[in-house]
PDB file of N, CA and C in Angstrom:
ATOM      1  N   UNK A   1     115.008 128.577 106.807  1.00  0.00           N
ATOM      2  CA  UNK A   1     114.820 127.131 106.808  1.00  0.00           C
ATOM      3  C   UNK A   1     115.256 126.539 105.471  1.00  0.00           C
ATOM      4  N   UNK A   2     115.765 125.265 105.111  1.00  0.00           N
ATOM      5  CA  UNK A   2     116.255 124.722 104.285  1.00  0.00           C
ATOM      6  C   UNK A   2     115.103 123.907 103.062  1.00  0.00           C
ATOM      7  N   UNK A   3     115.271 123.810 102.213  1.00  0.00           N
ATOM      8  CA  UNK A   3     114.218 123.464 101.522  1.00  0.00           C
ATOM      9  C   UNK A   3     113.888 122.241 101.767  1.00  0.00           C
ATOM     10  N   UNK A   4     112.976 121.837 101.515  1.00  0.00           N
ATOM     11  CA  UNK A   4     112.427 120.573 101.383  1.00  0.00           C
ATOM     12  C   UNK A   4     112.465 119.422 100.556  1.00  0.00           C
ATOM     13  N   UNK A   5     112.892 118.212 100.740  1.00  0.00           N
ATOM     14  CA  UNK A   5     113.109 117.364  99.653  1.00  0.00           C
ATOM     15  C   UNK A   5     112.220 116.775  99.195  1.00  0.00           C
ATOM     16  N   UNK A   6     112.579 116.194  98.323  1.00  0.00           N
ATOM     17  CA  UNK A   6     111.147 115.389  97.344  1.00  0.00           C
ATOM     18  C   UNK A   6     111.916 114.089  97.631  1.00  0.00           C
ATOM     19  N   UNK A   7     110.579 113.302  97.962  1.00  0.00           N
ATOM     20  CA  UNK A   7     111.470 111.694  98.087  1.00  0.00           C
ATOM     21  C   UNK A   7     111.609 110.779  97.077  1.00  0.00           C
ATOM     22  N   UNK A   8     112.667 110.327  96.583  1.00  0.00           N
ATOM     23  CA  UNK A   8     112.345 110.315  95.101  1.00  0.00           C
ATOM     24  C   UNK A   8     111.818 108.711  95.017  1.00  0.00           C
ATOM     25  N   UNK A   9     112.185 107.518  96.022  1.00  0.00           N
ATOM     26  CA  UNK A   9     111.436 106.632  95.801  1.00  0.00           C
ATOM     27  C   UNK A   9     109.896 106.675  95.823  1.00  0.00           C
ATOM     28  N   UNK A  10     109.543 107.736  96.262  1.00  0.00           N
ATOM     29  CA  UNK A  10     107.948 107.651  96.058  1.00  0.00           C
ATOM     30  C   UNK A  10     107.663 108.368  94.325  1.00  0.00           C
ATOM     31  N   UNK A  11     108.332 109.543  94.056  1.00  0.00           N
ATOM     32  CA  UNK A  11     108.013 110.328  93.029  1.00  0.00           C
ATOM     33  C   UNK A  11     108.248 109.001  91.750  1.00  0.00           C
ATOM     34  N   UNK A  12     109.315 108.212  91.818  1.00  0.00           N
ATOM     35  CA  UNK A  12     109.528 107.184  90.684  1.00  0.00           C
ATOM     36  C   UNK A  12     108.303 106.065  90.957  1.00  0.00           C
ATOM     37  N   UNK A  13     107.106 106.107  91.974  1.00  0.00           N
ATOM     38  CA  UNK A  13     105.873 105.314  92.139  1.00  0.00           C
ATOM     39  C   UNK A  13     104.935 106.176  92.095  1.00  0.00           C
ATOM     40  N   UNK A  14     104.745 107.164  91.582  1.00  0.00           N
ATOM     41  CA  UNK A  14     103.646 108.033  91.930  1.00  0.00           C
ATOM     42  C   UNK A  14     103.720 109.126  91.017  1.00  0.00           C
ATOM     43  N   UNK A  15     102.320 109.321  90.641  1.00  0.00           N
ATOM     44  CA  UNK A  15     102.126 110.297  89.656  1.00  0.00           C
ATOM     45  C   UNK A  15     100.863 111.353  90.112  1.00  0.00           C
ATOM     46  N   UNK A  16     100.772 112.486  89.642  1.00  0.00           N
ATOM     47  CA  UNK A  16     100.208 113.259  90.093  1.00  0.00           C
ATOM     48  C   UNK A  16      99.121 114.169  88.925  1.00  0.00           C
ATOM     49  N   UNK A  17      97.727 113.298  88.707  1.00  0.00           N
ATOM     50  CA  UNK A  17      96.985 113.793  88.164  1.00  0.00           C
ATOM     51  C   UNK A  17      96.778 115.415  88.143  1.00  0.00           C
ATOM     52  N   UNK A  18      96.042 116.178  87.014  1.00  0.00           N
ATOM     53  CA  UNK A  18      95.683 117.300  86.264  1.00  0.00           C
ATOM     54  C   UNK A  18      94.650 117.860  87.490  1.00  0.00           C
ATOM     55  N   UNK A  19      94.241 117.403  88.081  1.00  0.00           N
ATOM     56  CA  UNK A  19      93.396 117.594  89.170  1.00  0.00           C
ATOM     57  C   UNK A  19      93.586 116.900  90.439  1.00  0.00           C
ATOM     58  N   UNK A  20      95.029 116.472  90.586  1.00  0.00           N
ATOM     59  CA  UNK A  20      95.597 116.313  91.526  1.00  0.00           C
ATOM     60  C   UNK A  20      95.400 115.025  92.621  1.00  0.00           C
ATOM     61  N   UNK A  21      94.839 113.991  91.476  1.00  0.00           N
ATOM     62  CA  UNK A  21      94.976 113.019  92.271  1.00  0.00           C
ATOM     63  C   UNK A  21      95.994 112.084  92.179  1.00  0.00           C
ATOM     64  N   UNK A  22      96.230 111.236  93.350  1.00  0.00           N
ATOM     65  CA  UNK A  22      97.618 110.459  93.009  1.00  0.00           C
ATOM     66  C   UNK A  22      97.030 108.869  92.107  1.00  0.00           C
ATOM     67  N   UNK A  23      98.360 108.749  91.309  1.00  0.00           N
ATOM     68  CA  UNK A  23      97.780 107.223  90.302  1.00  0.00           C
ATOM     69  C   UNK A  23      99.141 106.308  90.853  1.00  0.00           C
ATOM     70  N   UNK A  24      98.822 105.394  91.355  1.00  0.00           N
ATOM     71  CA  UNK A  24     100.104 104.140  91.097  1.00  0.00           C
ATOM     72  C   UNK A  24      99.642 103.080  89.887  1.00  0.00           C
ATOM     73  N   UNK A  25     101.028 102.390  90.099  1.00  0.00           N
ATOM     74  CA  UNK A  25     101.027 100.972  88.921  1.00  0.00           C
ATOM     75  C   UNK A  25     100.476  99.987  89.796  1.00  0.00           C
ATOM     76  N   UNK A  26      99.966  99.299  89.045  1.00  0.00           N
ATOM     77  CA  UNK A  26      98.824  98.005  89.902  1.00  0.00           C
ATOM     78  C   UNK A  26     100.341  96.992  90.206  1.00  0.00           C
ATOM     79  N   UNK A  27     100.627  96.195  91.157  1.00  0.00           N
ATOM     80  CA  UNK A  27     101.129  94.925  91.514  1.00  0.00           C
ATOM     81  C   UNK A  27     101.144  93.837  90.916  1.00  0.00           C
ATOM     82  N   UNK A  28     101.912  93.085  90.435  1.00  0.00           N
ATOM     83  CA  UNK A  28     102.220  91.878  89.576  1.00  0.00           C
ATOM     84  C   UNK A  28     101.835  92.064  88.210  1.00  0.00           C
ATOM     85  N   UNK A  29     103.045  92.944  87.820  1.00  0.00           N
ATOM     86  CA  UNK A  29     102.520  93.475  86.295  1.00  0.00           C
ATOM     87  C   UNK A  29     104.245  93.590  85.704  1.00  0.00           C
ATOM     88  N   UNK A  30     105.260  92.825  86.014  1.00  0.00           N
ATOM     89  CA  UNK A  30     106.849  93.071  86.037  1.00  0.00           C
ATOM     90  C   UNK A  30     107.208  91.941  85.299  1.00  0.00           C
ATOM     91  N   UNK A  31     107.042  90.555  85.296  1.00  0.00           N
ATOM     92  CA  UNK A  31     107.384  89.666  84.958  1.00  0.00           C
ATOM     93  C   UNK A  31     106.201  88.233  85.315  1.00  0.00           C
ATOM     94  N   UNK A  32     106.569  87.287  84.864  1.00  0.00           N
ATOM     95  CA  UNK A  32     105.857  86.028  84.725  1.00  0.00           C
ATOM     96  C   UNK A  32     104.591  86.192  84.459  1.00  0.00           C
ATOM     97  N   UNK A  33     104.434  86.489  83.203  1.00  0.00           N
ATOM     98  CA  UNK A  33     103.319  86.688  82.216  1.00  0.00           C
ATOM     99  C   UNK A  33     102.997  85.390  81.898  1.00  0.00           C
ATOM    100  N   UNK A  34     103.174  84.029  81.772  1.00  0.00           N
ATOM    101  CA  UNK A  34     103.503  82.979  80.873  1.00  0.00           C
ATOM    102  C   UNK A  34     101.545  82.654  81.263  1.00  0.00           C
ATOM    103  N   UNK A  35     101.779  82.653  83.068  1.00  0.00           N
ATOM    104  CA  UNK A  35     100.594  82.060  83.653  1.00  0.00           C
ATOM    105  C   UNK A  35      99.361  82.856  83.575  1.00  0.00           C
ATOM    106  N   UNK A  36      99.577  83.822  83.318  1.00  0.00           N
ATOM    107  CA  UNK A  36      98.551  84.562  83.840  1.00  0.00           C
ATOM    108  C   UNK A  36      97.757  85.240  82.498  1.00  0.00           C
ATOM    109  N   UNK A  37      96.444  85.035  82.576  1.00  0.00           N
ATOM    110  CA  UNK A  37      95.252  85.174  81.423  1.00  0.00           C
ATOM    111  C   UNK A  37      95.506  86.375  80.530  1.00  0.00           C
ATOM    112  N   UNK A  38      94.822  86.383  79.559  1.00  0.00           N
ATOM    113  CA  UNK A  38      95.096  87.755  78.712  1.00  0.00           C
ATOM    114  C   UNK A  38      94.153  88.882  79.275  1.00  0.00           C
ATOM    115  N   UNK A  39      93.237  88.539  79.811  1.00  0.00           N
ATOM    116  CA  UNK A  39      92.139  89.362  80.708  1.00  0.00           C
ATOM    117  C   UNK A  39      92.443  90.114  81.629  1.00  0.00           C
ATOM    118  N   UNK A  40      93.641  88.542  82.443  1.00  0.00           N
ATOM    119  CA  UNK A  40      94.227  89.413  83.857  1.00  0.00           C
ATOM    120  C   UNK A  40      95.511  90.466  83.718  1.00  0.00           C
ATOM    121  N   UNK A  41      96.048  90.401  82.371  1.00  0.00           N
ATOM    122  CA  UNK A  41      97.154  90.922  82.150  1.00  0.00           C
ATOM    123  C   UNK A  41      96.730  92.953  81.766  1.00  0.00           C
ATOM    124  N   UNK A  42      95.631  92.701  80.498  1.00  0.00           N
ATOM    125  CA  UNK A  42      94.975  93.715  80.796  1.00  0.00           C
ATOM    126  C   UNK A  42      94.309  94.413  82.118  1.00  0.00           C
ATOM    127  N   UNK A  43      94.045  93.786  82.663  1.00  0.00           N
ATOM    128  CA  UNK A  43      92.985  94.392  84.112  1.00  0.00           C
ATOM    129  C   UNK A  43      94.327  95.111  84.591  1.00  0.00           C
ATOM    130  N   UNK A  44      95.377  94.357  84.879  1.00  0.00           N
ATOM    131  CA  UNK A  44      97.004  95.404  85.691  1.00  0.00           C
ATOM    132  C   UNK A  44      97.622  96.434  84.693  1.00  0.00           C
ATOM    133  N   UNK A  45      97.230  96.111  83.549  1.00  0.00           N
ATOM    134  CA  UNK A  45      97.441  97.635  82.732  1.00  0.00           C
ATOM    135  C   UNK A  45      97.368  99.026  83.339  1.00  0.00           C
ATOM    136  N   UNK A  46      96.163  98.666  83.838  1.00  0.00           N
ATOM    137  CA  UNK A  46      95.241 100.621  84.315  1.00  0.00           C
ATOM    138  C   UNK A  46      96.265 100.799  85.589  1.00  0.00           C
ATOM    139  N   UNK A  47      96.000 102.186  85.174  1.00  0.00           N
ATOM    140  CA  UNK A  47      96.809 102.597  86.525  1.00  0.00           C
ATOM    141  C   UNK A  47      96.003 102.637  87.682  1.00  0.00           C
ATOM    142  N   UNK A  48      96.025 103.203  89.182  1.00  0.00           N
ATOM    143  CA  UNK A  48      94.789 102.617  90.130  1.00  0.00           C
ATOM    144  C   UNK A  48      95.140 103.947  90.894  1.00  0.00           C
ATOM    145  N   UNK A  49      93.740 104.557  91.402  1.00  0.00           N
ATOM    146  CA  UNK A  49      93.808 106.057  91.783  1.00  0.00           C
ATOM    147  C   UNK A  49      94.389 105.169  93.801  1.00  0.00           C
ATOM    148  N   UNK A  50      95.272 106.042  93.948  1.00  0.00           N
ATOM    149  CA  UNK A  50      95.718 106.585  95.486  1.00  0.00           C
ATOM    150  C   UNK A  50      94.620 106.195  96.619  1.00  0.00           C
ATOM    151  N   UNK A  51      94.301 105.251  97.219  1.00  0.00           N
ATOM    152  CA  UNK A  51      93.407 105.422  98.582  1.00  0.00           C
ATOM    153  C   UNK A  51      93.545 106.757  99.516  1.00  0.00           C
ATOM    154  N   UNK A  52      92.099 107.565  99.265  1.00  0.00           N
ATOM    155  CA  UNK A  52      91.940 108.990 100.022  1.00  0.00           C
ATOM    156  C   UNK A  52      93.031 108.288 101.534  1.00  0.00           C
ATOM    157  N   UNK A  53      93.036 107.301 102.425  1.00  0.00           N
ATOM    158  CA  UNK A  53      93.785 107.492 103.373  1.00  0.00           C
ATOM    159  C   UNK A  53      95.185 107.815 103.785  1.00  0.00           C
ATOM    160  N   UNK A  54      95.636 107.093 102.316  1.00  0.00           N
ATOM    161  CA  UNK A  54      97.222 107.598 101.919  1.00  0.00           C
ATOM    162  C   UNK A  54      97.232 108.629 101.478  1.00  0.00           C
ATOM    163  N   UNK A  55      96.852 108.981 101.040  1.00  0.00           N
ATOM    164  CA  UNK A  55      97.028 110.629  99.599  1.00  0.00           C
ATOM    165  C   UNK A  55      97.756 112.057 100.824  1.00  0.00           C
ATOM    166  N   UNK A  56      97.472 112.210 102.009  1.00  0.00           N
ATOM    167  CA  UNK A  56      97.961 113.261 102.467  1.00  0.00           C
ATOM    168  C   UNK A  56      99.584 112.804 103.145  1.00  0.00           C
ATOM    169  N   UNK A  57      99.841 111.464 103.498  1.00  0.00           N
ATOM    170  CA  UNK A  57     100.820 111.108 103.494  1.00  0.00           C
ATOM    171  C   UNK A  57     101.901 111.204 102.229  1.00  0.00           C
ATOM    172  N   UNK A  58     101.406 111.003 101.515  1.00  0.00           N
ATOM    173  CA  UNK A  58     102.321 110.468  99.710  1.00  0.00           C
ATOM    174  C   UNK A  58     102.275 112.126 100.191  1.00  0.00           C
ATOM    175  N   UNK A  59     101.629 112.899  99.897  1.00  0.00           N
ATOM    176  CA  UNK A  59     101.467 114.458  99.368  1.00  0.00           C
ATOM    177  C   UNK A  59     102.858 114.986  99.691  1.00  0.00           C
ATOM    178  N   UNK A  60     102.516 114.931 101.475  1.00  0.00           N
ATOM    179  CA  UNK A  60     104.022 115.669 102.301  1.00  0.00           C
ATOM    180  C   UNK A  60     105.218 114.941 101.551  1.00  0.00           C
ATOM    181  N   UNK A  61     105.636 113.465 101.052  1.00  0.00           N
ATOM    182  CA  UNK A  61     106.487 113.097 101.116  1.00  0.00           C
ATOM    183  C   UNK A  61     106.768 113.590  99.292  1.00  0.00           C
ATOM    184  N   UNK A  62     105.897 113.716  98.540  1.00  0.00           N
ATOM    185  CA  UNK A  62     105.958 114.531  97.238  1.00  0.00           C
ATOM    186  C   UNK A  62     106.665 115.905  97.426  1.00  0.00           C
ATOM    187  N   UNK A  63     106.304 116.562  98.395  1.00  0.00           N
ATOM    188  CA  UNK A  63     106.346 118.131  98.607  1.00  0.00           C
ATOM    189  C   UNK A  63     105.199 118.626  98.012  1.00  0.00           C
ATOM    190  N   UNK A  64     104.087 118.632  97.605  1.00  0.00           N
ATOM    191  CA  UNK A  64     103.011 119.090  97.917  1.00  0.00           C
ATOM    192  C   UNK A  64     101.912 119.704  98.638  1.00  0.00           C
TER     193      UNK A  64
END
């Protein structure tokens, strides 16, 4: 059987914690800063752990 690919638009959104959980980048964190609070700008800083319902989906498409 042929190997398996890694999909790379997910791997360039997705990171894969020390204990194996998945982290994405929070949403509206790219541009038009002008409006938006210094509070709210920090809060999209953090990265945001994977919803357990996705995580075995992302996994297969990681190769995991």
């Amino acid at each position: 059987m042929p190997k398996n690919k890694t999909h790379k638009g997910t791997s360039k959104r997705v990171r894969v914690t020390g204990t194996g959980k998945l982290m994405r980048e929070q949403a509206n964190n790219q541009h038009k800063f002008e409006h938006k609070s210094g509070q709210h700008k920090r809060r999209l800083e953090a990265d945001q752990v994977i919803a357990p319902a996705d995580t075995r989906r992302l996994k297969k498409l990681l190769g995991l």
